[in-house]
Protein backbone atom coordinates (compact mmCIF):
# COMPACT_ATOMS: atom_id res chain seq x y z
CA UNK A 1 -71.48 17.46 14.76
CA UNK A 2 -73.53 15.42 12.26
CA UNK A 3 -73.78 17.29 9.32
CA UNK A 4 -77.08 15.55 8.08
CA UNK A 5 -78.66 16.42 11.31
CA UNK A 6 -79.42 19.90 9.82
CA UNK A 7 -82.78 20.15 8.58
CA UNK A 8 -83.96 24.14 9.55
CA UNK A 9 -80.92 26.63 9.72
CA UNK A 10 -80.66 30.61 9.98
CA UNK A 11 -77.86 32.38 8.65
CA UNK A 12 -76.81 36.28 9.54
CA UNK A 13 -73.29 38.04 8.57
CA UNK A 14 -71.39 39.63 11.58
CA UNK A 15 -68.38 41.78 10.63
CA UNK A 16 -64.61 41.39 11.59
CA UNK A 17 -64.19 44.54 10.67
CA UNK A 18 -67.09 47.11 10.06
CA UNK A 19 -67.39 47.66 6.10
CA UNK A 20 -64.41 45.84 5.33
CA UNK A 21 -64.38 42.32 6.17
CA UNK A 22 -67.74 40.10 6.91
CA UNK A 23 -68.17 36.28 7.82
CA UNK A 24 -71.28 34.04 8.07
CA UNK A 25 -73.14 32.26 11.20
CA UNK A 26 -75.38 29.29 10.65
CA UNK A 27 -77.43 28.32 13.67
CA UNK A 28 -79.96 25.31 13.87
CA UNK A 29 -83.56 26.53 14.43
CA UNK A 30 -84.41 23.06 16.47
CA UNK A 31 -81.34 22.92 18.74
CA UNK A 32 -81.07 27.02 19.36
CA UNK A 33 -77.24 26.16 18.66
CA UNK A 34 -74.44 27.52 16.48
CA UNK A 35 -73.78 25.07 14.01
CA UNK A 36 -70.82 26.91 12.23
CA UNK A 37 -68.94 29.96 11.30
CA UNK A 38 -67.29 31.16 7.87
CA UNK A 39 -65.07 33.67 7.27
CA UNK A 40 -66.61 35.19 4.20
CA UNK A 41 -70.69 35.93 3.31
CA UNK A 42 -69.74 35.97 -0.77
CA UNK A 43 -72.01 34.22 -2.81
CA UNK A 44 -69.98 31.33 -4.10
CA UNK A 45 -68.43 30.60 -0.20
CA UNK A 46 -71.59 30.40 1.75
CA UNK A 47 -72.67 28.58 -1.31
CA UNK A 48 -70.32 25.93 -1.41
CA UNK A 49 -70.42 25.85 2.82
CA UNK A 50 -74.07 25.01 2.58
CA UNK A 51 -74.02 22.10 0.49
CA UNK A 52 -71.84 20.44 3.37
CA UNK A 53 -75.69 19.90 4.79
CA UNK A 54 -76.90 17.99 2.72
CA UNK A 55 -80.84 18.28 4.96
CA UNK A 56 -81.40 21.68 5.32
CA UNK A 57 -84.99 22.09 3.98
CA UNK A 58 -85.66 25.46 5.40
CA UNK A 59 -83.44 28.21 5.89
CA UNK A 60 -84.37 31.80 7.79
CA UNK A 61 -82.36 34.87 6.65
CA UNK A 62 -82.52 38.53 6.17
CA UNK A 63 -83.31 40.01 3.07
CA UNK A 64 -79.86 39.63 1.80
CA UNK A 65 -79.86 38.76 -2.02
CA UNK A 66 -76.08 37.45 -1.69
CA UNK A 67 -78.32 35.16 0.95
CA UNK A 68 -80.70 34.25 -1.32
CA UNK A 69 -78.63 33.18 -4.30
CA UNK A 70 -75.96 31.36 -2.48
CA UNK A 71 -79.10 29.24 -0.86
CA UNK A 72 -80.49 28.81 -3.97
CA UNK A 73 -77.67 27.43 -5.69
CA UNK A 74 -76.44 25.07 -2.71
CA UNK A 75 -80.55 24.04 -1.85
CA UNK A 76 -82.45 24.87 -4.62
CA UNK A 77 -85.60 22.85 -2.93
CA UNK A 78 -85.00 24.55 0.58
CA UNK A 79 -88.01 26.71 1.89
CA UNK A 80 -86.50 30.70 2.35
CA UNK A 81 -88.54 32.90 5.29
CA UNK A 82 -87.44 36.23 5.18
CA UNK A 83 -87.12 37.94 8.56
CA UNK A 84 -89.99 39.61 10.31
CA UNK A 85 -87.92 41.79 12.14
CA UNK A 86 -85.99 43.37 8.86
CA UNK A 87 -89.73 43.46 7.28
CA UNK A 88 -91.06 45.67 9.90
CA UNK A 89 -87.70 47.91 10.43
CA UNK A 90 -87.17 48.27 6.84
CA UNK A 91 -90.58 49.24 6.18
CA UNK A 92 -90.20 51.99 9.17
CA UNK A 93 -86.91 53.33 8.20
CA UNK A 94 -88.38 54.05 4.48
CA UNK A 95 -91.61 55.79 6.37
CA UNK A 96 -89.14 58.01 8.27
CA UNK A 97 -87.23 58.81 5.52
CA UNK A 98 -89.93 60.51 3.88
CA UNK A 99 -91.06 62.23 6.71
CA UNK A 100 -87.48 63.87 7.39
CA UNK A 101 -87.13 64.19 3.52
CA UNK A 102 -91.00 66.02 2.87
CA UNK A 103 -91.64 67.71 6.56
CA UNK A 104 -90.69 70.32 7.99
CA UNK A 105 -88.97 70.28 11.87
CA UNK A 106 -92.28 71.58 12.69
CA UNK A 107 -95.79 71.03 11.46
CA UNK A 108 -97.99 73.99 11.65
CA UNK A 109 -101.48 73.17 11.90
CA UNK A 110 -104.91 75.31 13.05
CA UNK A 111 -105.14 75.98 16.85
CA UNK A 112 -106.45 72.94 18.95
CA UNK A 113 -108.97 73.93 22.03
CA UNK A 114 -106.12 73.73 24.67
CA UNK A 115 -104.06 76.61 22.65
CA UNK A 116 -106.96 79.06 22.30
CA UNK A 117 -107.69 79.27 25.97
CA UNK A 118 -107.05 83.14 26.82
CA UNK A 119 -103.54 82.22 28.94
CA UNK A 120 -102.25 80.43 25.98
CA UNK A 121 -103.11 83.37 23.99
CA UNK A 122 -101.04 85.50 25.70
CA UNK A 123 -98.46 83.44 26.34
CA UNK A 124 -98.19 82.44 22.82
CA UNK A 125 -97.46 85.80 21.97
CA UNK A 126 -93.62 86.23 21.84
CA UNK A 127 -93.53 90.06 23.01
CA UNK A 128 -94.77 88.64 26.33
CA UNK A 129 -90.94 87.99 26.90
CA UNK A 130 -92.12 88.88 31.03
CA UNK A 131 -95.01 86.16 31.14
CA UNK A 132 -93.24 83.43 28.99
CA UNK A 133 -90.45 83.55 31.57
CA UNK A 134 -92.57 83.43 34.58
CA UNK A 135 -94.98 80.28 33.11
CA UNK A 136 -91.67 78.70 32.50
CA UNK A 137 -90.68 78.81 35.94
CA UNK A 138 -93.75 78.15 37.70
CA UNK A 139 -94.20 75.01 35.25
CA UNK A 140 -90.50 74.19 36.11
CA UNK A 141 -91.26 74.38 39.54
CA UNK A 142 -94.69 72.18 39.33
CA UNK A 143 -92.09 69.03 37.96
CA UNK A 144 -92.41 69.59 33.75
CA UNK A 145 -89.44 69.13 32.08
CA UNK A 146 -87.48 72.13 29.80
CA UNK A 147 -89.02 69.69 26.49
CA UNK A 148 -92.33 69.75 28.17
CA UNK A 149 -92.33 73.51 28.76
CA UNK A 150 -90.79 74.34 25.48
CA UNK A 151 -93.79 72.41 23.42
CA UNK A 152 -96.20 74.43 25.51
CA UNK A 153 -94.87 77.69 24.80
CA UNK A 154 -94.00 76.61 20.90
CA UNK A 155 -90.38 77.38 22.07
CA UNK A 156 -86.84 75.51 21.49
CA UNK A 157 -85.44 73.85 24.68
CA UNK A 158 -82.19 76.35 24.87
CA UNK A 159 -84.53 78.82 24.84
CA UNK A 160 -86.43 77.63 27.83
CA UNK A 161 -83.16 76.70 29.49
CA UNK A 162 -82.16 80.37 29.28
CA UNK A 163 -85.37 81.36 31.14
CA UNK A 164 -85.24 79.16 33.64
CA UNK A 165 -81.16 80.74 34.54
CA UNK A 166 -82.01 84.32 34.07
CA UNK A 167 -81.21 86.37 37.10
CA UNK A 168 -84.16 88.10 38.67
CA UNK A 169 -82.93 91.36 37.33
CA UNK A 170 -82.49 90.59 33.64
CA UNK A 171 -86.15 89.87 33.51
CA UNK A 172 -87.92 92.16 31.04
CA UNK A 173 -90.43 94.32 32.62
CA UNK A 174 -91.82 95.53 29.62
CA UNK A 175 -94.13 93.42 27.12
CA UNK A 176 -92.93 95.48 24.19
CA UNK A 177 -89.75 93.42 23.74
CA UNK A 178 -87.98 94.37 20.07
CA UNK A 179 -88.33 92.15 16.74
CA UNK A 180 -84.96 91.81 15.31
CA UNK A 181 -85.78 89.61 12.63
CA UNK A 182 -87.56 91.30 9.02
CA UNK A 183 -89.35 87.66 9.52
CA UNK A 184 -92.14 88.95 6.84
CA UNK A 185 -89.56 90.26 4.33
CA UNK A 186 -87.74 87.04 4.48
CA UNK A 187 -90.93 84.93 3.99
CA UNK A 188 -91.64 87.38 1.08
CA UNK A 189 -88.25 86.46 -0.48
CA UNK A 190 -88.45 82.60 0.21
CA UNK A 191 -91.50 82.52 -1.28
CA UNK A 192 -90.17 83.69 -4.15
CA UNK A 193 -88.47 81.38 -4.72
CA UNK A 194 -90.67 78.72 -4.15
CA UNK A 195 -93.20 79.94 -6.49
CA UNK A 196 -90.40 79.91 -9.55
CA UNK A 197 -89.01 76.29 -8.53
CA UNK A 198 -93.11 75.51 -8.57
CA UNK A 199 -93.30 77.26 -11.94
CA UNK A 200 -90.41 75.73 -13.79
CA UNK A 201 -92.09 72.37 -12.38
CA UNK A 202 -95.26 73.04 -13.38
CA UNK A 203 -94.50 73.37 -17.06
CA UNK A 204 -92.86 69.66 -16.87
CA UNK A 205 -88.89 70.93 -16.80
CA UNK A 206 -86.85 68.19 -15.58
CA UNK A 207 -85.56 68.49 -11.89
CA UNK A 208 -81.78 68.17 -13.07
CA UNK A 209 -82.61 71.43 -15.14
CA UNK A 210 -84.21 73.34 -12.58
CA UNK A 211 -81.70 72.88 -10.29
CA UNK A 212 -78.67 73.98 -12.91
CA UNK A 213 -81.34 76.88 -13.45
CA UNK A 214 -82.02 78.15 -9.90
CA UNK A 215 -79.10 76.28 -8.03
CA UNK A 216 -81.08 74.67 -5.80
CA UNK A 217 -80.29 70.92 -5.04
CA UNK A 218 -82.49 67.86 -5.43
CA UNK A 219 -84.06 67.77 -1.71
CA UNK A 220 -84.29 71.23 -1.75
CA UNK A 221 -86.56 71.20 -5.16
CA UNK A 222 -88.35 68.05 -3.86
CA UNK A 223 -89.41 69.92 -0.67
CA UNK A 224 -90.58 72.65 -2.74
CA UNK A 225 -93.00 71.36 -4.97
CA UNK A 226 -94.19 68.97 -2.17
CA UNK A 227 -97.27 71.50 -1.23
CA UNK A 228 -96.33 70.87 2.67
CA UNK A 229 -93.20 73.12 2.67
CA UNK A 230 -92.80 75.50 5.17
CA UNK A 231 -91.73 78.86 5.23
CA UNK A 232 -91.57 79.59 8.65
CA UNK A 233 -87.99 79.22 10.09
CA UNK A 234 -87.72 76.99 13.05
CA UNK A 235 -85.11 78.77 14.28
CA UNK A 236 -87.44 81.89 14.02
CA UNK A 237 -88.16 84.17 17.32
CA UNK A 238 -85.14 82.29 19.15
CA UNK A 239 -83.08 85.45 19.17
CA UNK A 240 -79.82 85.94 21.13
CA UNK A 241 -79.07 88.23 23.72
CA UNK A 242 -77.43 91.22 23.55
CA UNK A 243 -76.13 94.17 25.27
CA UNK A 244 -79.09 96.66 24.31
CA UNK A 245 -81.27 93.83 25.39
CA UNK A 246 -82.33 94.80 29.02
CA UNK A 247 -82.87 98.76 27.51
CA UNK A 248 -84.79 98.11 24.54
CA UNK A 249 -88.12 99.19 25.61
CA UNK A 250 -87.08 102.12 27.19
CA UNK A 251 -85.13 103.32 24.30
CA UNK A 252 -88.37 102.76 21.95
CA UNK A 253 -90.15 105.19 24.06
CA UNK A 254 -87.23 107.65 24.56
CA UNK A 255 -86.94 108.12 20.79
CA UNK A 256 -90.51 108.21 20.68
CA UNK A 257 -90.19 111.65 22.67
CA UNK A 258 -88.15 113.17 19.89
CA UNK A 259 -84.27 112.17 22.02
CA UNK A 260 -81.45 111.35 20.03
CA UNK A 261 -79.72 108.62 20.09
CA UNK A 262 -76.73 110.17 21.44
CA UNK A 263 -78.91 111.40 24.68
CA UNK A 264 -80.55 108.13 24.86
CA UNK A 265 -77.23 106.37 25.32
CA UNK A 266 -75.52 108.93 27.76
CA UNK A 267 -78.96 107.85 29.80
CA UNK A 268 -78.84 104.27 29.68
CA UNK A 269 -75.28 104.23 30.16
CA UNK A 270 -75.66 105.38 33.61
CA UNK A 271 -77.61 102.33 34.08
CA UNK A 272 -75.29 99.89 32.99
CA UNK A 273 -75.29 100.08 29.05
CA UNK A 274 -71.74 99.09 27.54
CA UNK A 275 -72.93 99.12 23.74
CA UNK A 276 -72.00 101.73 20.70
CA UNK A 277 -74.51 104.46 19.27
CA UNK A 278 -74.85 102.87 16.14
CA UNK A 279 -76.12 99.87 17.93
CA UNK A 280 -79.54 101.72 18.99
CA UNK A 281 -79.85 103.32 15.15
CA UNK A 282 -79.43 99.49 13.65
CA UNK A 283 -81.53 98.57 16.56
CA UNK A 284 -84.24 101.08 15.74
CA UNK A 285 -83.87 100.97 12.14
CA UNK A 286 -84.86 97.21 12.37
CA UNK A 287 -88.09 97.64 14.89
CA UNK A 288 -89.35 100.58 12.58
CA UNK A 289 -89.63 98.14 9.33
CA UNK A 290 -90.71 95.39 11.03
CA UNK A 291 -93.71 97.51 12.96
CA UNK A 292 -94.46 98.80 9.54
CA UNK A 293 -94.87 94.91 8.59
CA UNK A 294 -96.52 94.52 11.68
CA UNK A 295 -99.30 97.48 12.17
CA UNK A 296 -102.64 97.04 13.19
CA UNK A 297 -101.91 93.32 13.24
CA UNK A 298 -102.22 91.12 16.10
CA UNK A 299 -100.02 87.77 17.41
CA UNK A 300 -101.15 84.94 15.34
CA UNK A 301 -103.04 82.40 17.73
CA UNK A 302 -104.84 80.67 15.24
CA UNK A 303 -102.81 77.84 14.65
CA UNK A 304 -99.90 75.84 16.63
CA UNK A 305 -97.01 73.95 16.21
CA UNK A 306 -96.18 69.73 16.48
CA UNK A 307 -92.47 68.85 16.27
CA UNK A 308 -92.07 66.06 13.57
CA UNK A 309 -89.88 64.21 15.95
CA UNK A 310 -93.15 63.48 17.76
CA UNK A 311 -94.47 61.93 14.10
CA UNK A 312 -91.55 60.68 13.91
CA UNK A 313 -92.20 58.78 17.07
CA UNK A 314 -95.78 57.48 15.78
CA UNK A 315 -93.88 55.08 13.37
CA UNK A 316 -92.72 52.96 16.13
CA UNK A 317 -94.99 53.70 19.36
CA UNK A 318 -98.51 54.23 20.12
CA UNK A 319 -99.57 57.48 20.60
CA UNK A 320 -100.47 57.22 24.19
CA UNK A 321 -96.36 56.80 24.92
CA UNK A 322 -95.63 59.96 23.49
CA UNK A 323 -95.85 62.80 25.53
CA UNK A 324 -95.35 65.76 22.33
CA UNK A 325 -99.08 65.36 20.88
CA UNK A 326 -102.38 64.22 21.79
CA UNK A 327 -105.05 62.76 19.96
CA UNK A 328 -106.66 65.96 19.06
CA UNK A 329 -103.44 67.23 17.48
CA UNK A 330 -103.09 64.08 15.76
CA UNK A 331 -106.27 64.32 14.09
CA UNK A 332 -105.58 67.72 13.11
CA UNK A 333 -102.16 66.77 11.55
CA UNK A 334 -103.69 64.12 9.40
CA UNK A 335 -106.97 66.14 8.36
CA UNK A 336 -104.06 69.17 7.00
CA UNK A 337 -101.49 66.38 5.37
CA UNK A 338 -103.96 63.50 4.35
CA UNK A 339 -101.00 61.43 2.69
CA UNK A 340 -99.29 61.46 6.35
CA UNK A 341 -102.32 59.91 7.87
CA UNK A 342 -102.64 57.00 4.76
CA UNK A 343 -98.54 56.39 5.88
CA UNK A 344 -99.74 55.64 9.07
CA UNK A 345 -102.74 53.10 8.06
CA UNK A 346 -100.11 51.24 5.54
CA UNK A 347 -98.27 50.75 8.38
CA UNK A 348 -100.52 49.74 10.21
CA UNK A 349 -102.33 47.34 7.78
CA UNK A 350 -98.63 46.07 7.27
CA UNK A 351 -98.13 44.60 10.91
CA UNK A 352 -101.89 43.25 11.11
CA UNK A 353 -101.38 41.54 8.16
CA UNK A 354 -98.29 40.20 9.11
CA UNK A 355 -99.02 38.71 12.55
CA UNK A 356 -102.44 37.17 11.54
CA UNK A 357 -100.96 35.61 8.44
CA UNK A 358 -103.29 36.68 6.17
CA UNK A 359 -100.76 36.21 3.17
CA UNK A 360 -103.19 36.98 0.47
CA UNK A 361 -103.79 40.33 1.22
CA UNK A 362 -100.06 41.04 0.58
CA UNK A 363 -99.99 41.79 -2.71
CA UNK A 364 -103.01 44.13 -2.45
CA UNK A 365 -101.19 45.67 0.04
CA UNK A 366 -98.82 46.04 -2.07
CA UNK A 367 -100.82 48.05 -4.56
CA UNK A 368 -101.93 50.28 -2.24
CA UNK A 369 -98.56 51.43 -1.04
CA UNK A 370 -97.58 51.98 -4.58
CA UNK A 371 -100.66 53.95 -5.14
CA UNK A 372 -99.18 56.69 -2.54
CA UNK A 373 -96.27 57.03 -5.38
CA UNK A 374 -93.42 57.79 -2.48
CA UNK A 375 -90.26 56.68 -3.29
CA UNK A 376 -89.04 55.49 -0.35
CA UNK A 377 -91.87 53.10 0.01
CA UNK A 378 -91.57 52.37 -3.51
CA UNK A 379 -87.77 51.30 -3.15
CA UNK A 380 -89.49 48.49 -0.31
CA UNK A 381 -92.09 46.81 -2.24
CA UNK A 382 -89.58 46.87 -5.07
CA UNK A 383 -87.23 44.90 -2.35
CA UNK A 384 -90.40 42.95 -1.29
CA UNK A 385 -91.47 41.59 -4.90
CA UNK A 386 -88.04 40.85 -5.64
CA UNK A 387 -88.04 38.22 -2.66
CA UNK A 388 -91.48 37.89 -2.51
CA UNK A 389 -91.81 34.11 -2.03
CA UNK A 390 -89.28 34.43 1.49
CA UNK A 391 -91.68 37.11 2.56
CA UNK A 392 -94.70 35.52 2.22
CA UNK A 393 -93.30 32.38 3.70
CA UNK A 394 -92.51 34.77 6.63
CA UNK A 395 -95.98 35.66 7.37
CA UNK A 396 -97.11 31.79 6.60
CA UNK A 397 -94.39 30.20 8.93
CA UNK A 398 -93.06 30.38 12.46
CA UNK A 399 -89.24 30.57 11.88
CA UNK A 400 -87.53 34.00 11.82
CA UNK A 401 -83.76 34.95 12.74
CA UNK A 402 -84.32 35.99 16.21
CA UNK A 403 -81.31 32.80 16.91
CA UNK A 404 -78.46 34.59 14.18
CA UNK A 405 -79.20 37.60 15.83
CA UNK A 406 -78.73 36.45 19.51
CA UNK A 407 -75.68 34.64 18.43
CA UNK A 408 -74.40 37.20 16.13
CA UNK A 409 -74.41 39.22 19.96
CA UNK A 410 -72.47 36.08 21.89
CA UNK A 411 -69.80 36.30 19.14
CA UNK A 412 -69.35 40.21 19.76
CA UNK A 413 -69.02 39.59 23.71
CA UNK A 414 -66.03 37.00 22.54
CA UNK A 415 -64.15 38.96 20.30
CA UNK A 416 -64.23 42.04 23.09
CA UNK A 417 -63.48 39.69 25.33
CA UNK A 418 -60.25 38.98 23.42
CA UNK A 419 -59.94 42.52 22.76
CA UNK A 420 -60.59 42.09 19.06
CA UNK A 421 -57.23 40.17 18.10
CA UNK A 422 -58.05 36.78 18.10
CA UNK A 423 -57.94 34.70 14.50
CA UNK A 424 -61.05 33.47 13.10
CA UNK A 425 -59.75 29.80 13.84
CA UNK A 426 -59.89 30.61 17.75
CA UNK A 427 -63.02 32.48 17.47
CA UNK A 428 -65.12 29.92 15.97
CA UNK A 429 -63.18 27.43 18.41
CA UNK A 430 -64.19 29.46 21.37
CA UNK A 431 -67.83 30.59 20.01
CA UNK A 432 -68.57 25.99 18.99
CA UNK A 433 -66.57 25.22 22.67
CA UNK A 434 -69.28 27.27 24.58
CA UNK A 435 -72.16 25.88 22.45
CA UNK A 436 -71.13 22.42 23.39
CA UNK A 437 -71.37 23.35 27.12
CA UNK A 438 -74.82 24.73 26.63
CA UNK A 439 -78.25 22.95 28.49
CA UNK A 440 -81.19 23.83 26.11
């Protein structure tokens, strides 16, 4: 090849060997053709590689700063576009970062219209153990999926996947299934705990000494002070079946009639029981406290639950694709954590600014992202400003590194074709070979 023929290039690394050993790809942008390959992506290599093209006057790449230097040293004059496609993901992996770092698995927010229809009501209410399992089935029947069915119901999946196998005979009867869990006690606790963490914060202690104070870690400490932590467990109602299971309603009104536990087991064991005494006193111990936490107070329908995996989700599709929330929810979500819905218009100002070039309102986007004061959003503009020339020639110009990464792709279907063992003399022989062949 003529070496002076080069005048726009992308570059990408691919790896030999995953976080060991890396080389370098250089593709021209007007042919769609691999150029060359070099067996190393330090600095000072790719550096002195370059200069053997004398032309190149622009040059796509990632965001690579190894990248940038070595092109700046071997073309100081060249023009440097910074991927689109690294732009956009980078900016999305930061976003969901802080979601999975601030959020809880689920977002509780105030009931929506569909969830405060009188069947939702009831079925919302976990001692309908009878009617959740029959909705489950009927929906299961109608074509929803177990997900589907388990975001109606405000359920996990294994959970609805146990319905949906229960024998016709293990069905509870009885609404007045028993409440294992001291859920209120433990919220009492966890709270707590928050409050001190909150406290300690409040009065401007630095996070390294509240955590060697209350032996919390970082996350943990960040989470608490965030004002959207949750204390509901998500693992909370999913309780696990046991032998006493089938018999705890009739035991609760057995003892109710002044039995002991003794007679109540000789009873039930005629009908299949296999279980100790003491099982039926922890059992009853348990559904006394948590009816004392309980009394006079009725299932909580007022507000609902949205996975964050559905948020999640947001980042990269429209909300129309996603089958866990609707609009209604969504406007809910982002009226109850206002700094979620500004994420979501950064990102979106981000990709309309991008893809109708309007390169001076970068920098005011800019501002406002740093504004929010999250740090995973910080840690990107900090990235962007740092290369901020590439990027703006990336929303000015056409070129991007769609061509490294296609190529970068080709070379991988090589070296499995060779099953991985061939030297980086025959690869790049067999990789330049095939581009030879090739009928743009």
């Amino acid at each position: 090849m003529n070496k002076k023929a080069l005048v726009h290039a992308c570059i990408d690394d691919f790896a030999f060997k995953k976080r060991y050993t890396y080389g370098t790809i250089l593709i021209d942008m007007d042919t769609h053709r691999v150029v060359d390959l070099l067996n190393s992506r330090e600095k000072d290599d790719v550096s002195q590689w370059l200069r053997q093209y004398p032309n190149i006057s622009v040059v796509s790449r990632d965001g690579s700063a190894t990248y940038s230097a070595a092109i700046t040293q071997a073309h100081p004059n060249a023009i440097q576009v910074s991927d689109r496609f690294h732009l956009f993901k980078n900016l999305s992996e930061a976003v969901e970062k802080y979601m999975y770092r601030l959020y809880p698995a689920r977002l509780e927010i105030p009931a929506t219209m569909a969830t405060q229809s009188p069947e939702m009501q009831a079925l919302l209410n976990t001692r309908n153990r009878h009617e959740r399992i029959m909705f489950s089935r009927a929906k299961y029947a109608d074509g929803y999926t177990q997900s589907e069915i388990a975001l109606l119901l405000h359920s996990s999946i294994s959970t609805i996947s146990k319905y949906l196998k229960m024998e016709e005979c293990d069905i509870p009867t009885a609404m007045n299934s028993a409440r294992e869990k001291q859920h209120l006690i433990e919220m009492k606790k966890k709270q707590s705990k928050v409050d001190h963490v909150k406290e300690l914060f409040k009065q401007g202690r630095p996070v390294e000494e509240i955590m060697c104070m209350t032996g919390h870690t970082y996350q943990t400490i960040m989470k608490y002070v965030s004002g959207n932590y949750s204390l509901i467990n998500g693992h909370y109602d999913n309780r696990r079946p046991g032998k006493l299971q089938k018999y705890e309603a009739e035991v609760i009104e057995l003892r109710s009639k002044g039995m002991t536990y003794k007679q109540i087991t000789e009873i039930i064991r005629k009908k299949g029981y296999t279980g100790t005494v003491d099982a039926l006193r922890v059992f009853m111990q348990k559904e006394r406290e948590h009816q004392k936490n309980l009394q006079g107070s009725k299932p909580n329908t007022s507000c609902e639950y949205v996975a964050r995996k559905w948020m999640v989700q947001l980042i990269y599709r429209k909300i129309e694709a996603i089958k866990g929330i609707t609009n209604e929810q969504y406007e809910v979500i982002i009226k109850k954590y206002p700094t979620l819905g500004k994420v979501y218009e950064l990102l979106r100002a981000f990709h309309e600014l991008v893809f109708s070039k309007k390169v001076d309102l970068l920098d005011s986007w800019m501002l406002q992202a740093e504004k929010l004061d999250i740090v995973e959003i910080n840690y990107y503009v900090s990235g962007l400003k740092n290369d901020i020339s590439a990027v703006k020639n990336a929303i000015i110009l056409q070129f991007n590194n769609g061509l490294a990464e296609g190529s970068v792709n080709k070379l991988k279907v090589i070296k499995r074709i060779m099953y991985g063992r061939c030297s980086f003399k025959l690869l790049k022989f067999k990789l330049l070979r095939l581009e030879l062949q090739k009928i743009n």
